[in-house]
PDB file of N, CA and C in Angstrom:
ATOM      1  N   UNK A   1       3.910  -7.111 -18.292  1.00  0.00           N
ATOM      2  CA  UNK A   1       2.995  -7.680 -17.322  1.00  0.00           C
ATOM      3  C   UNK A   1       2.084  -6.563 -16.812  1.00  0.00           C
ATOM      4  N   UNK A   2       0.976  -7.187 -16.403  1.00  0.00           N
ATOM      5  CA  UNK A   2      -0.366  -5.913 -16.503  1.00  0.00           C
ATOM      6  C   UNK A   2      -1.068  -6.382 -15.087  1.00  0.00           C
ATOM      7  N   UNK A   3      -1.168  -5.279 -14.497  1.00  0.00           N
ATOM      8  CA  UNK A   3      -1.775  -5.664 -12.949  1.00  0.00           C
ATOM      9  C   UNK A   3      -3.088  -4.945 -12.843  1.00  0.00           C
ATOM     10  N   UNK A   4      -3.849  -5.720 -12.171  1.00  0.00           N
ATOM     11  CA  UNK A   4      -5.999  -5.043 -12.693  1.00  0.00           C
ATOM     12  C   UNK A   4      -6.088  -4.592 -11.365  1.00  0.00           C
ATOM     13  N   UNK A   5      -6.583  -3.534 -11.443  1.00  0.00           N
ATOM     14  CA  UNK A   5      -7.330  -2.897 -10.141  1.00  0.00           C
ATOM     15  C   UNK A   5      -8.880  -2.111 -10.729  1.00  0.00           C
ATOM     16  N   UNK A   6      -9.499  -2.360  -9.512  1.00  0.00           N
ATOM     17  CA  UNK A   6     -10.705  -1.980  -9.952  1.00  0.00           C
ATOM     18  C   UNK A   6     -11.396  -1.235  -8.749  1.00  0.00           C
ATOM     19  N   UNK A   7     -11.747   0.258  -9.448  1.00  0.00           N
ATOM     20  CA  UNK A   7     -12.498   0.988  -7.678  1.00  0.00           C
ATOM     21  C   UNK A   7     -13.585   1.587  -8.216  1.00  0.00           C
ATOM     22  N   UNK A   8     -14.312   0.978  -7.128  1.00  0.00           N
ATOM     23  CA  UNK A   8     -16.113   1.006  -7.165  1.00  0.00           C
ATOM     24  C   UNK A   8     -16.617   1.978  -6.271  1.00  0.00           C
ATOM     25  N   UNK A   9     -17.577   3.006  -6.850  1.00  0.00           N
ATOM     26  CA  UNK A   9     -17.647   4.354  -5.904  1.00  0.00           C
ATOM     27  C   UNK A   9     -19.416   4.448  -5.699  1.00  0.00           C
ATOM     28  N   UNK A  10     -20.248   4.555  -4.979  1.00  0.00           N
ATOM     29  CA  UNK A  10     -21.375   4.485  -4.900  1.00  0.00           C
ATOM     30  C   UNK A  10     -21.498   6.067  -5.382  1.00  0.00           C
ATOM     31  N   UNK A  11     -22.543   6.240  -6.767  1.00  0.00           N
ATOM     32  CA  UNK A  11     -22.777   7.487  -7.404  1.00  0.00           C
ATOM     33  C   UNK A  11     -23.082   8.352  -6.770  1.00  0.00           C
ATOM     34  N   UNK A  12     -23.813   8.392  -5.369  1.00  0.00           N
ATOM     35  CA  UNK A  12     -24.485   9.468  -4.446  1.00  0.00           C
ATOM     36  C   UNK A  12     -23.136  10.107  -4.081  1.00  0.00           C
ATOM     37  N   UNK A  13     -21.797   9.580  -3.753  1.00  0.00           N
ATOM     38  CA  UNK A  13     -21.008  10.183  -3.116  1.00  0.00           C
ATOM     39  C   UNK A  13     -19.921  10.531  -3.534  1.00  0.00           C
ATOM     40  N   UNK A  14     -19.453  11.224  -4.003  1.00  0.00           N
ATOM     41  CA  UNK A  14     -17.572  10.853  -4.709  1.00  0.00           C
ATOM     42  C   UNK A  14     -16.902  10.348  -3.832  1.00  0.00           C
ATOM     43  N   UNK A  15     -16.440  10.666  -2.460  1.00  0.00           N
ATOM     44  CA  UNK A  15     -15.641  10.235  -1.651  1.00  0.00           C
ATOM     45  C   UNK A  15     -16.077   8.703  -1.087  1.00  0.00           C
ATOM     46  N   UNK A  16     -17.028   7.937  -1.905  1.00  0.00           N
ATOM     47  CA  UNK A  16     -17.273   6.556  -1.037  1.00  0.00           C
ATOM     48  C   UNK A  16     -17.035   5.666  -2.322  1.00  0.00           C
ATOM     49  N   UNK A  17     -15.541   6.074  -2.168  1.00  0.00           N
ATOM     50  CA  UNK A  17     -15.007   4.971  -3.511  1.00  0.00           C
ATOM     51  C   UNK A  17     -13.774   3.556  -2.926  1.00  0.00           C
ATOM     52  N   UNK A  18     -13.715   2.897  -3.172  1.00  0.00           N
ATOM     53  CA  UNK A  18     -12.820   1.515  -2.553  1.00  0.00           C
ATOM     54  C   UNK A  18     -12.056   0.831  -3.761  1.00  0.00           C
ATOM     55  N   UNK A  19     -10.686   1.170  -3.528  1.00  0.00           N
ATOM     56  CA  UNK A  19      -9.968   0.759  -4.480  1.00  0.00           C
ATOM     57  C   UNK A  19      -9.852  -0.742  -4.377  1.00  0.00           C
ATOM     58  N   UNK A  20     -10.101  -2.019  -5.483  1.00  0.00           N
ATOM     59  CA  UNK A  20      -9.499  -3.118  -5.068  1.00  0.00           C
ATOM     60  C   UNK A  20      -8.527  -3.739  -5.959  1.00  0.00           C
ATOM     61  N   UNK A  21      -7.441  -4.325  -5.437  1.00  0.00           N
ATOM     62  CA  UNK A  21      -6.095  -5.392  -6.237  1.00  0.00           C
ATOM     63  C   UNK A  21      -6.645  -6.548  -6.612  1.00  0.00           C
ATOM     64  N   UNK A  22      -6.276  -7.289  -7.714  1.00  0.00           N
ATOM     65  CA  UNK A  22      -6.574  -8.630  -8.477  1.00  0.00           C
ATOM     66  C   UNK A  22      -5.396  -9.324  -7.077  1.00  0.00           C
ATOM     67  N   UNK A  23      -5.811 -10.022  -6.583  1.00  0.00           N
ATOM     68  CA  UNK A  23      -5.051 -11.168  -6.450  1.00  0.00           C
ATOM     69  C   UNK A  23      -4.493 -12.283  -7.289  1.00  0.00           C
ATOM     70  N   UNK A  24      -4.951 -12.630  -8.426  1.00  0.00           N
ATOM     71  CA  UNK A  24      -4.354 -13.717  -9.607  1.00  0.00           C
ATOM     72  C   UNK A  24      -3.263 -13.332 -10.199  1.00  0.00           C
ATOM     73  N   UNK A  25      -2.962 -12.058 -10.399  1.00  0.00           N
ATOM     74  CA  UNK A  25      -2.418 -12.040 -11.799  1.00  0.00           C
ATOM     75  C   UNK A  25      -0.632 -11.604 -11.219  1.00  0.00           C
ATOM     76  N   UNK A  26      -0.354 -11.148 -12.122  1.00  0.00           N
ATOM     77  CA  UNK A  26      -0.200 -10.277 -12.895  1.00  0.00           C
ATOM     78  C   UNK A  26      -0.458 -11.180 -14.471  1.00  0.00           C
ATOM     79  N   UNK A  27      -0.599 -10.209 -15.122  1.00  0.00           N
ATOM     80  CA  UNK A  27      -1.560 -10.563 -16.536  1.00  0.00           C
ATOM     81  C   UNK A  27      -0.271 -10.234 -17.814  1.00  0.00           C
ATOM     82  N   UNK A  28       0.143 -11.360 -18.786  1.00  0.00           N
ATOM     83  CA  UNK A  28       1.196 -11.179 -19.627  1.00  0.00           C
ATOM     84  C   UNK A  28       0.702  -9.785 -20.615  1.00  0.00           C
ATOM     85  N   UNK A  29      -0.681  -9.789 -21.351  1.00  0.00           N
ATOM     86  CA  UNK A  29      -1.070  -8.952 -22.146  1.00  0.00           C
ATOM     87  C   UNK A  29      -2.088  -8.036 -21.443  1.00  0.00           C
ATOM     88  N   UNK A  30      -2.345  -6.658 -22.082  1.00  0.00           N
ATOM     89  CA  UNK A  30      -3.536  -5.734 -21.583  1.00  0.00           C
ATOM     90  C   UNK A  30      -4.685  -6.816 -21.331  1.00  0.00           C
ATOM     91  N   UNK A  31      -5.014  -7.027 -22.717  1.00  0.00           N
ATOM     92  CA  UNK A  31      -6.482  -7.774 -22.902  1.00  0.00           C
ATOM     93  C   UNK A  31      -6.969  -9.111 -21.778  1.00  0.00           C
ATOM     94  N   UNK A  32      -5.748  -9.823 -21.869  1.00  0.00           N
ATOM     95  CA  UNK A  32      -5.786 -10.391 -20.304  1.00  0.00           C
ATOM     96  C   UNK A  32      -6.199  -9.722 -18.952  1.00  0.00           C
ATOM     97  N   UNK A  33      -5.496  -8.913 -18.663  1.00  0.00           N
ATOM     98  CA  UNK A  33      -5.934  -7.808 -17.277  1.00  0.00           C
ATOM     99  C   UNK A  33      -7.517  -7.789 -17.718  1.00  0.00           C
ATOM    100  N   UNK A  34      -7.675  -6.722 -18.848  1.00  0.00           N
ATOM    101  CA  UNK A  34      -9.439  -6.482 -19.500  1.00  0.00           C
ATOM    102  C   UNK A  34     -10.196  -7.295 -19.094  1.00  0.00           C
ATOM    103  N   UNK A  35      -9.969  -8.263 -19.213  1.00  0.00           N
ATOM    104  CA  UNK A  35     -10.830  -9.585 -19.039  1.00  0.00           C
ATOM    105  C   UNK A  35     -11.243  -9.773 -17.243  1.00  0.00           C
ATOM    106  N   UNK A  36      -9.893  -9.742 -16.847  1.00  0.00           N
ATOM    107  CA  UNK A  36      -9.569  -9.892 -15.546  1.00  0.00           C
ATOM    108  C   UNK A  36     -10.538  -8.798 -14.542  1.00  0.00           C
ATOM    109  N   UNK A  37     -10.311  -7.545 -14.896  1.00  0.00           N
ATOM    110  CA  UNK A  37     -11.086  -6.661 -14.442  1.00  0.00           C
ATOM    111  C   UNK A  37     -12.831  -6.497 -14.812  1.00  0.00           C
ATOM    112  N   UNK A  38     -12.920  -7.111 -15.622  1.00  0.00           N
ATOM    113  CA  UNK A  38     -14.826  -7.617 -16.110  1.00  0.00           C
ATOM    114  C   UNK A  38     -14.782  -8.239 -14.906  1.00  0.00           C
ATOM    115  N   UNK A  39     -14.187  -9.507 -15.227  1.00  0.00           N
ATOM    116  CA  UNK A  39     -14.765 -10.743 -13.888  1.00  0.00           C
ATOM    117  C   UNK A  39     -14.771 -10.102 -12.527  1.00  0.00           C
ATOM    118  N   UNK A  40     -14.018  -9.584 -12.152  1.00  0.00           N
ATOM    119  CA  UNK A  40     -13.758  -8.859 -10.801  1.00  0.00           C
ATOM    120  C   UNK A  40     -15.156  -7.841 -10.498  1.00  0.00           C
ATOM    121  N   UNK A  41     -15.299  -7.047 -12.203  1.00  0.00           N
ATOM    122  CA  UNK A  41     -16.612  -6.277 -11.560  1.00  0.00           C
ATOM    123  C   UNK A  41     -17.637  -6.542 -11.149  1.00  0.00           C
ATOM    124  N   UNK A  42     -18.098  -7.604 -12.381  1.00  0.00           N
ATOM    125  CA  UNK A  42     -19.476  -8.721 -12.326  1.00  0.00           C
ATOM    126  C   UNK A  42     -19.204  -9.236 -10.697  1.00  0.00           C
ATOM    127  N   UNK A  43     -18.201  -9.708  -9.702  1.00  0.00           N
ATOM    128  CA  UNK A  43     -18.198 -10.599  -8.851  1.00  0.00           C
ATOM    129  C   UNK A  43     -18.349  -8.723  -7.526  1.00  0.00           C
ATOM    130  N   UNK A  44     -17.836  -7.730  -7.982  1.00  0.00           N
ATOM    131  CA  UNK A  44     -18.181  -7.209  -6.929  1.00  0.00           C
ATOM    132  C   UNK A  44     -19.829  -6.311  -6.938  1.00  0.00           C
ATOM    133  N   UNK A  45     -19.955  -6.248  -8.337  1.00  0.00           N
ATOM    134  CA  UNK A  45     -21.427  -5.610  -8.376  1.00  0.00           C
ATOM    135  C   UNK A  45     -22.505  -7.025  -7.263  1.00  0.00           C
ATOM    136  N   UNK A  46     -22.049  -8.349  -7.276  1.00  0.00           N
ATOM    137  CA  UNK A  46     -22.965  -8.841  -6.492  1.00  0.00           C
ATOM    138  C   UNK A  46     -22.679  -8.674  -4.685  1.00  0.00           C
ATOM    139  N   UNK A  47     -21.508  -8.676  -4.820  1.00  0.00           N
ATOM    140  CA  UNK A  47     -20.893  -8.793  -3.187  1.00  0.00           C
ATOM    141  C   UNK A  47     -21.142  -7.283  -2.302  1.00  0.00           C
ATOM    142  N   UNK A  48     -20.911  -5.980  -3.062  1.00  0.00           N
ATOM    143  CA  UNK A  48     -21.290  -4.846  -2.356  1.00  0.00           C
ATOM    144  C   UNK A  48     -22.961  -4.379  -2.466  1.00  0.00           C
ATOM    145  N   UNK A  49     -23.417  -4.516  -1.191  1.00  0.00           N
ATOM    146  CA  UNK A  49     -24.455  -3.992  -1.249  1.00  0.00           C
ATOM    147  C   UNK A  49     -25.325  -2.930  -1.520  1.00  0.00           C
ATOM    148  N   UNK A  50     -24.442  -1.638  -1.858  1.00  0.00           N
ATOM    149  CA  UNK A  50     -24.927  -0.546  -1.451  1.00  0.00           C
ATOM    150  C   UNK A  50     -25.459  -0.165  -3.540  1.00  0.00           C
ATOM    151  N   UNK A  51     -26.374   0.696  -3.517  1.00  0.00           N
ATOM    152  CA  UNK A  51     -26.219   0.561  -5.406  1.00  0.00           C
ATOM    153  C   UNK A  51     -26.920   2.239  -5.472  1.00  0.00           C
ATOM    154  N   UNK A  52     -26.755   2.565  -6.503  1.00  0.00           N
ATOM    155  CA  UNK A  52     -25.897   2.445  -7.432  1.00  0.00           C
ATOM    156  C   UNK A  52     -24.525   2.667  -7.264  1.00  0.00           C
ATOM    157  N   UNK A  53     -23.658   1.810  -8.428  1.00  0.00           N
ATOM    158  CA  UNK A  53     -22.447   2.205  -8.345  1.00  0.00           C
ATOM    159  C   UNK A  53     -21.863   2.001  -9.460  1.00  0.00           C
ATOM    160  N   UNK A  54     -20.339   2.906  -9.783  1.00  0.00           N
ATOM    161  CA  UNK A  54     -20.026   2.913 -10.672  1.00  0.00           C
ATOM    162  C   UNK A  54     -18.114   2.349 -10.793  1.00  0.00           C
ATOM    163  N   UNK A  55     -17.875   1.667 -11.976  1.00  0.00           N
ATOM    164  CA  UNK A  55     -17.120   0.681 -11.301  1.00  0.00           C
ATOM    165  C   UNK A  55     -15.656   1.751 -12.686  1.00  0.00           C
ATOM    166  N   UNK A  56     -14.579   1.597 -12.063  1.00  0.00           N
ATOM    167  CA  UNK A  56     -13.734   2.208 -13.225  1.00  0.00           C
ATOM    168  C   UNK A  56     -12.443   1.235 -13.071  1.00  0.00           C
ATOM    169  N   UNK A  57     -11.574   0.762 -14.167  1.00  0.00           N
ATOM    170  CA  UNK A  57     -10.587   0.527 -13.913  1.00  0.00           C
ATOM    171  C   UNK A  57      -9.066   0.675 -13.901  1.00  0.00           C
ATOM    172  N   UNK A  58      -8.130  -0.223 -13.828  1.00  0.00           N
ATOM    173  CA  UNK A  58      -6.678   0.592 -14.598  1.00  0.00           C
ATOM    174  C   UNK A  58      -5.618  -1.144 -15.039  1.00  0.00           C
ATOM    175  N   UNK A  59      -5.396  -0.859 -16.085  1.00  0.00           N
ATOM    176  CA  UNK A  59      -4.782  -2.379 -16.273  1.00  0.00           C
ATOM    177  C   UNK A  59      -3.063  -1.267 -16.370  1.00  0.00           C
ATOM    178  N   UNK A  60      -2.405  -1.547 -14.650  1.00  0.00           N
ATOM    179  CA  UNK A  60      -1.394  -0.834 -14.742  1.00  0.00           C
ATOM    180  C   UNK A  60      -0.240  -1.382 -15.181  1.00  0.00           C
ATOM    181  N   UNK A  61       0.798  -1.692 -15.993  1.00  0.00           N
ATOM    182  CA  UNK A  61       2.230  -2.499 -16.036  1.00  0.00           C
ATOM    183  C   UNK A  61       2.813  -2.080 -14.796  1.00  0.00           C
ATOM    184  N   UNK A  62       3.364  -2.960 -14.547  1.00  0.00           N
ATOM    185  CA  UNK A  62       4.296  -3.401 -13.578  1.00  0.00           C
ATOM    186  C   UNK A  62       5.197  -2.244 -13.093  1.00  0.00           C
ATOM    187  N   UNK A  63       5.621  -1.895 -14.387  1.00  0.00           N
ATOM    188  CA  UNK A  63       7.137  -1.247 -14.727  1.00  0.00           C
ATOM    189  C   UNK A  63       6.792   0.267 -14.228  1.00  0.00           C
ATOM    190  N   UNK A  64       5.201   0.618 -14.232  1.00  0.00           N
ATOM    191  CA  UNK A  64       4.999   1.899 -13.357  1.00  0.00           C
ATOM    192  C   UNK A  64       5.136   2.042 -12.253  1.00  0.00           C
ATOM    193  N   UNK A  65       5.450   3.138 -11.756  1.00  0.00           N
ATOM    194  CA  UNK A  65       5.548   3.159 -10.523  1.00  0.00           C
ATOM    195  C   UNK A  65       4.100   4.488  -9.749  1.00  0.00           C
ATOM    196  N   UNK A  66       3.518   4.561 -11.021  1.00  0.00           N
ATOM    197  CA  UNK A  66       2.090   5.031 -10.288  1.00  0.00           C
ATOM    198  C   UNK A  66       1.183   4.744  -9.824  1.00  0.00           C
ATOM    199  N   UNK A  67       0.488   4.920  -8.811  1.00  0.00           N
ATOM    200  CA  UNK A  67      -0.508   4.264  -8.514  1.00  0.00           C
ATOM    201  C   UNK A  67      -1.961   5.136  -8.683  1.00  0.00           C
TER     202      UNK A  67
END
């Protein structure tokens, strides 16, 4: 099981980055999460105002305990 997080950092700054959690999932396969974390970006590139920005993700399993 694969859990999507996605943190969006406005390029002017390194430190003005915002980590965010999928609420849906957890996701059976990677490619699921993949997917999961597109939609999430497309929906926050419209919702945060500030631009440019650059969006990175992590499709983490469960079974880690890193964050």
């Amino acid at each position: 099981m694969f859990e999507a997080l996605v943190m969006a950092c406005v390029l002017m700054s390194d430190s003005d980055c915002i980590v965010f959690s999928d609420t849906r999932g957890p996701y059976q396969t990677e490619e699921q999460c993949i997917s999961r974390v597109q939609e999430m970006a497309e929906s926050l590139q419209q919702v945060l105002n500030e631009s440019p920005k650059q969006f990175t993700y992590k499709c983490e399993s469960e079974l880690s305990t890193e964050i």
